[in-house]
C-alpha atoms as a PDB file:
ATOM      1  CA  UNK A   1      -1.672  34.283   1.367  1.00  0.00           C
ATOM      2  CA  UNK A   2      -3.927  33.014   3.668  1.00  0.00           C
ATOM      3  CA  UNK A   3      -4.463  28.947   4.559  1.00  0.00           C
ATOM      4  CA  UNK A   4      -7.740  28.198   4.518  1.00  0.00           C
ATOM      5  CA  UNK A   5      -8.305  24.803   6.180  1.00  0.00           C
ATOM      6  CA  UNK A   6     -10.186  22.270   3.912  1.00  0.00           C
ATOM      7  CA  UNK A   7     -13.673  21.709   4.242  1.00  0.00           C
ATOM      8  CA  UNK A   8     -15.121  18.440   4.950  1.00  0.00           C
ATOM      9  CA  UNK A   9     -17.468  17.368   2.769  1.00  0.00           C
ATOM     10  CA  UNK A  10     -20.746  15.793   3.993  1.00  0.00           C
ATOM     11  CA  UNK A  11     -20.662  12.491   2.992  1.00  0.00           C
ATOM     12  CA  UNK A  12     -17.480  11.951   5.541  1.00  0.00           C
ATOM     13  CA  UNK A  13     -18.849  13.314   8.094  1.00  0.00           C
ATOM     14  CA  UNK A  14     -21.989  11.175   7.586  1.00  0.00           C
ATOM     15  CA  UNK A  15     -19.486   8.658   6.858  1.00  0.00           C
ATOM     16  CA  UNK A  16     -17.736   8.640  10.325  1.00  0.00           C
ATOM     17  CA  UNK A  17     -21.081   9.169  12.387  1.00  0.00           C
ATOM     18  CA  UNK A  18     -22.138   5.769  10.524  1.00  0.00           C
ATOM     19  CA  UNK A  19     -19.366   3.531  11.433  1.00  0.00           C
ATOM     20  CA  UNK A  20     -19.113   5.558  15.081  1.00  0.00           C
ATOM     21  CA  UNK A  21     -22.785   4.296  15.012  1.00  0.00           C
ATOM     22  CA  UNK A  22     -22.099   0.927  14.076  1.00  0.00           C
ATOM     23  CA  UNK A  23     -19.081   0.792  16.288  1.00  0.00           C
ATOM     24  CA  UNK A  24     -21.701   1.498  19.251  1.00  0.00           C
ATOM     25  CA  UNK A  25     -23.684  -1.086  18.412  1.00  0.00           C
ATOM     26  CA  UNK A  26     -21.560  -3.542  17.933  1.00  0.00           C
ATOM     27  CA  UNK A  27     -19.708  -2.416  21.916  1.00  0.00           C
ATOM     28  CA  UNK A  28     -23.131  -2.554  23.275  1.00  0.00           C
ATOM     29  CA  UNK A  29     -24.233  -5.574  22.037  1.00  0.00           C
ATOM     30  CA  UNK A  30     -20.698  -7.089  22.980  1.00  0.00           C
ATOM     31  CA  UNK A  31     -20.919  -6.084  26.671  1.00  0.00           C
ATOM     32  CA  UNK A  32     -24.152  -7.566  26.987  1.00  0.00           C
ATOM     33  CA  UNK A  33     -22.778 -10.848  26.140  1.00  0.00           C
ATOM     34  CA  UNK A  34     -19.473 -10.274  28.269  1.00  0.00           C
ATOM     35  CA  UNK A  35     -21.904  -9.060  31.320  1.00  0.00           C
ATOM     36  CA  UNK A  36     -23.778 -12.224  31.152  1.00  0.00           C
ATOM     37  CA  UNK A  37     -20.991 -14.144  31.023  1.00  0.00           C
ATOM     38  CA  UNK A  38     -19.733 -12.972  34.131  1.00  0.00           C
ATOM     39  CA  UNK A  39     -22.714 -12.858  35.950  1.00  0.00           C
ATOM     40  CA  UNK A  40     -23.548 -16.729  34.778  1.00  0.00           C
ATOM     41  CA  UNK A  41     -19.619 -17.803  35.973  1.00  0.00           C
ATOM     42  CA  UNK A  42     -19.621 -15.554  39.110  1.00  0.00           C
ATOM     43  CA  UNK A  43     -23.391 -15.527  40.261  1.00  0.00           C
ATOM     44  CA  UNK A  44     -24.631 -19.307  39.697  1.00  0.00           C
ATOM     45  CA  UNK A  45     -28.171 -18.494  41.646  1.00  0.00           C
ATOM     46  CA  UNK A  46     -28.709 -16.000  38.303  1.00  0.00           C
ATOM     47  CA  UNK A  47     -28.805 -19.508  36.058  1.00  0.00           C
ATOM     48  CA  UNK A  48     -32.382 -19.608  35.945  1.00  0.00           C
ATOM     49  CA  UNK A  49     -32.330 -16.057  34.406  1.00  0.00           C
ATOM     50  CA  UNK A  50     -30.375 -17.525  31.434  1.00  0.00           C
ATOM     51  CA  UNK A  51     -31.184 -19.837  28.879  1.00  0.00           C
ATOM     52  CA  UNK A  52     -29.853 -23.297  29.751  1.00  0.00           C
ATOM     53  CA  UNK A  53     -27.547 -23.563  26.729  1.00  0.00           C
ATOM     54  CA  UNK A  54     -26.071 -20.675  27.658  1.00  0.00           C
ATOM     55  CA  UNK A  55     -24.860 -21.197  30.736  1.00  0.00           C
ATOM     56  CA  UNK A  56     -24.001 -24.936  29.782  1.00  0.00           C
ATOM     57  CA  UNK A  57     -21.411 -23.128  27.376  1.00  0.00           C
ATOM     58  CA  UNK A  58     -19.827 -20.999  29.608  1.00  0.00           C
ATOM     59  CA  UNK A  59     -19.389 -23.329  32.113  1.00  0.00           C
ATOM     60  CA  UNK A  60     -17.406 -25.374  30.070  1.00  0.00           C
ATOM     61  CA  UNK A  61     -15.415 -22.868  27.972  1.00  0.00           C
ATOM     62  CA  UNK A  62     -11.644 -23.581  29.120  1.00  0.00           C
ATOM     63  CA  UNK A  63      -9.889 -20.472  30.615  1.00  0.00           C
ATOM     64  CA  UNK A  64      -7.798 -20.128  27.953  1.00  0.00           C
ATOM     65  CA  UNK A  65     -10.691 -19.459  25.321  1.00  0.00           C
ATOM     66  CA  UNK A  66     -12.332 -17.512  27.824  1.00  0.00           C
ATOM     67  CA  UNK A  67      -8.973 -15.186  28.030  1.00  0.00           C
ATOM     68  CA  UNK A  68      -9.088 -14.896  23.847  1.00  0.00           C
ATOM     69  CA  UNK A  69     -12.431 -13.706  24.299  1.00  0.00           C
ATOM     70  CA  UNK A  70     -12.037 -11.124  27.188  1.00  0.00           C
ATOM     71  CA  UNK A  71      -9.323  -9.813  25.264  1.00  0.00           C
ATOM     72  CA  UNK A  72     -11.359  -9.432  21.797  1.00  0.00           C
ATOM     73  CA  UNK A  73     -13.569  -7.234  24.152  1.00  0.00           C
ATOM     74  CA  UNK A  74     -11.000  -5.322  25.297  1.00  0.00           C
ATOM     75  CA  UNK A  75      -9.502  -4.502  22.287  1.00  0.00           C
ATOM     76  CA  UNK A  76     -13.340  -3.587  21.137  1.00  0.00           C
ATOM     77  CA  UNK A  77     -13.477  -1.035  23.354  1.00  0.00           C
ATOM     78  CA  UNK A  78     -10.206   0.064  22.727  1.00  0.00           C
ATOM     79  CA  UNK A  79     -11.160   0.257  19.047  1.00  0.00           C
ATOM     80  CA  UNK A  80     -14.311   2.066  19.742  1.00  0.00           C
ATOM     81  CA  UNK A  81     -12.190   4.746  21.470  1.00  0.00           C
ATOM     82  CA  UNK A  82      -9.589   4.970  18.951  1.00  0.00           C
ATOM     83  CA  UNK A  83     -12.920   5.386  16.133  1.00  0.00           C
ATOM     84  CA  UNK A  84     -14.432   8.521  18.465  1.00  0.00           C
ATOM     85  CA  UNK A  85     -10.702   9.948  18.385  1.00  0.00           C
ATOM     86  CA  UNK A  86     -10.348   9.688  14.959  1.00  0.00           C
ATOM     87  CA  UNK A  87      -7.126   7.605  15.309  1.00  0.00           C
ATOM     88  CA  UNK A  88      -5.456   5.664  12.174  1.00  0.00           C
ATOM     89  CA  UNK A  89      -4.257   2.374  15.157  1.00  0.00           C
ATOM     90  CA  UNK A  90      -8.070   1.604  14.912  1.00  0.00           C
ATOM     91  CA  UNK A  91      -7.222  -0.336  11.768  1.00  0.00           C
ATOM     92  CA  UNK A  92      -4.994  -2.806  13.774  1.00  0.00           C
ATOM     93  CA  UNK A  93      -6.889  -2.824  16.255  1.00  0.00           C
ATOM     94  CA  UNK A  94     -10.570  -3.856  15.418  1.00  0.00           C
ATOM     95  CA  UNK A  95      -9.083  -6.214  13.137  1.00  0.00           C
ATOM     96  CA  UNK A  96      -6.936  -7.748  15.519  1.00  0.00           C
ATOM     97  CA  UNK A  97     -10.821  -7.596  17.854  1.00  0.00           C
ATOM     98  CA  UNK A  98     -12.444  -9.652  14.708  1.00  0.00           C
ATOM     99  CA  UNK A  99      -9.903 -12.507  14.812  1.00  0.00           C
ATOM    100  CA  UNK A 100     -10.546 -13.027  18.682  1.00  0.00           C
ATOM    101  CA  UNK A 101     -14.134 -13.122  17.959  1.00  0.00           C
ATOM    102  CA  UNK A 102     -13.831 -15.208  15.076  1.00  0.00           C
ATOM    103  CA  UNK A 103     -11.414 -17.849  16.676  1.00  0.00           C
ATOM    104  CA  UNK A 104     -13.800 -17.621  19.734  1.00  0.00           C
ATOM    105  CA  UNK A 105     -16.960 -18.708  17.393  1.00  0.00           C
ATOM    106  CA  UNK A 106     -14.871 -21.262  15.926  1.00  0.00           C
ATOM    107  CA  UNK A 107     -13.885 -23.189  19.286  1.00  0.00           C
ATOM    108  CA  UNK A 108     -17.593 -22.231  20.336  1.00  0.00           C
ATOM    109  CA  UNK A 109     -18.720 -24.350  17.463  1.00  0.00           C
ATOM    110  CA  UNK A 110     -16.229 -26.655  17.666  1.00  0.00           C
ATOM    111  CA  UNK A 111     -17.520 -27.490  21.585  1.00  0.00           C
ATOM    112  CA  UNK A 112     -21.148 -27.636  20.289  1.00  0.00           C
ATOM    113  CA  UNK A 113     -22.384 -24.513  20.633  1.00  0.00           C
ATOM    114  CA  UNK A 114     -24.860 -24.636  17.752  1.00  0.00           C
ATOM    115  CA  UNK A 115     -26.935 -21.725  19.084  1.00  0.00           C
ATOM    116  CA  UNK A 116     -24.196 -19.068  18.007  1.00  0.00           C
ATOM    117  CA  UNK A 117     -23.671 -20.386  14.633  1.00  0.00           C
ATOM    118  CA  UNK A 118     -26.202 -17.846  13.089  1.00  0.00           C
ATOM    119  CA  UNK A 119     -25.043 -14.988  15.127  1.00  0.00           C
ATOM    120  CA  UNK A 120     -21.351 -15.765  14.182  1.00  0.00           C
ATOM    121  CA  UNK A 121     -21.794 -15.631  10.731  1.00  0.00           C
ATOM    122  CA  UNK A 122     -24.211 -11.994  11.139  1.00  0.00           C
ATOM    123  CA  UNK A 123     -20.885 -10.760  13.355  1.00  0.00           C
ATOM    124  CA  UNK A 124     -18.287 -12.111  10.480  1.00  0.00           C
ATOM    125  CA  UNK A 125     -20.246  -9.798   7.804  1.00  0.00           C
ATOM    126  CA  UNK A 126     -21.198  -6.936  10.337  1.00  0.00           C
ATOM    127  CA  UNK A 127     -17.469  -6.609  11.027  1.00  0.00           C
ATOM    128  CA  UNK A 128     -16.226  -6.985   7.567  1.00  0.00           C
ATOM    129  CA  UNK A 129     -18.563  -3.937   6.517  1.00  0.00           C
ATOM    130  CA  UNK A 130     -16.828  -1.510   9.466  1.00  0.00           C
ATOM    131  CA  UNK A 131     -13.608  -2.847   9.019  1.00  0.00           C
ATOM    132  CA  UNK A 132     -14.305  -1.786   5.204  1.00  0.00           C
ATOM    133  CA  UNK A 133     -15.997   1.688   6.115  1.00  0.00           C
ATOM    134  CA  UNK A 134     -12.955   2.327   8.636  1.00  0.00           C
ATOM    135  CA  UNK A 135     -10.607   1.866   5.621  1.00  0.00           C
ATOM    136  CA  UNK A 136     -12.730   4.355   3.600  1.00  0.00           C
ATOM    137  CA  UNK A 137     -12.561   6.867   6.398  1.00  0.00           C
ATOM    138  CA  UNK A 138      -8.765   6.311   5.997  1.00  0.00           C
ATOM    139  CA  UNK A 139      -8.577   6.732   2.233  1.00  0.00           C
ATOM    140  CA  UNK A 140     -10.529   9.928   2.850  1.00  0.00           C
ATOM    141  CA  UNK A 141      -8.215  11.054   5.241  1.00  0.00           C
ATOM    142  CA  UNK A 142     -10.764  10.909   8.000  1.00  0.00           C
ATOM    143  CA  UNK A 143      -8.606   9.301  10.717  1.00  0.00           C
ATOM    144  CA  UNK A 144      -5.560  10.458  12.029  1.00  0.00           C
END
């Protein structure tokens, strides 16, 4: 008898493109924010390029918040890898990315940074829906 290997149907595949597309988004979109941040903290001539509330905020972020952060993005691009790979550990680790971000937003907010409260809340539902699509590419038997 011969093994035939299973076909994948077309809505996975469609599927995983989607949340690979989202996944890029969301990278991009991160390390633009993590790019200005460094250039505002090591660059200070380049303050005039940002908007003042901006660069009042990361100024004043303590190291330690700025570490929870830089790790968040780390693990974002981890997780972005581990989605184009197809691996399973990106369901530990873009959560794991989510709760950085989210305890970020949180001591953002909490130091008066009122002009990320509407992004925060876009970013706590935009993550929610991959986190939720990743787990249906598990289900599926999409990741490996």
């Amino acid at each position: 008898m011969v093994k035939m290997k299973p076909r994948t149907p077309k809505r996975d595949v469609g599927l995983f493109w989607t949340v690979w597309a989202l996944a890029l988004l969301e990278l991009v979109y991160t390390l633009y924010w993590v790019g200005s941040d460094l250039v505002v903290r090591a660059f200070p001539a380049t303050h005039e390029l940002f908007p003042s509330e901006l660069v009042d905020f990361v100024l004043m972020t303590p190291l330690w918040q700025e570490i929870l952060y830089l790790t968040g993005v780390i693990l974002l691009v981890a997780s972005f890898v581990l989605v184009s790979l197809r691996q399973r550990l990106v369901l530990a680790c873009y959560p794991v990315s989510m709760l950085l971000f989210s305890v970020d937003w949180i001591m953002a907010a909490a130091h008066g940074a009122e002009f990320l409260t509407v992004p925060g809340y876009v970013s706590l539902v935009y993550q929610a829906a991959v986190t939720s699509l990743l787990v249906m590419l598990y289900n599926r038997g999409r990741l490996r």
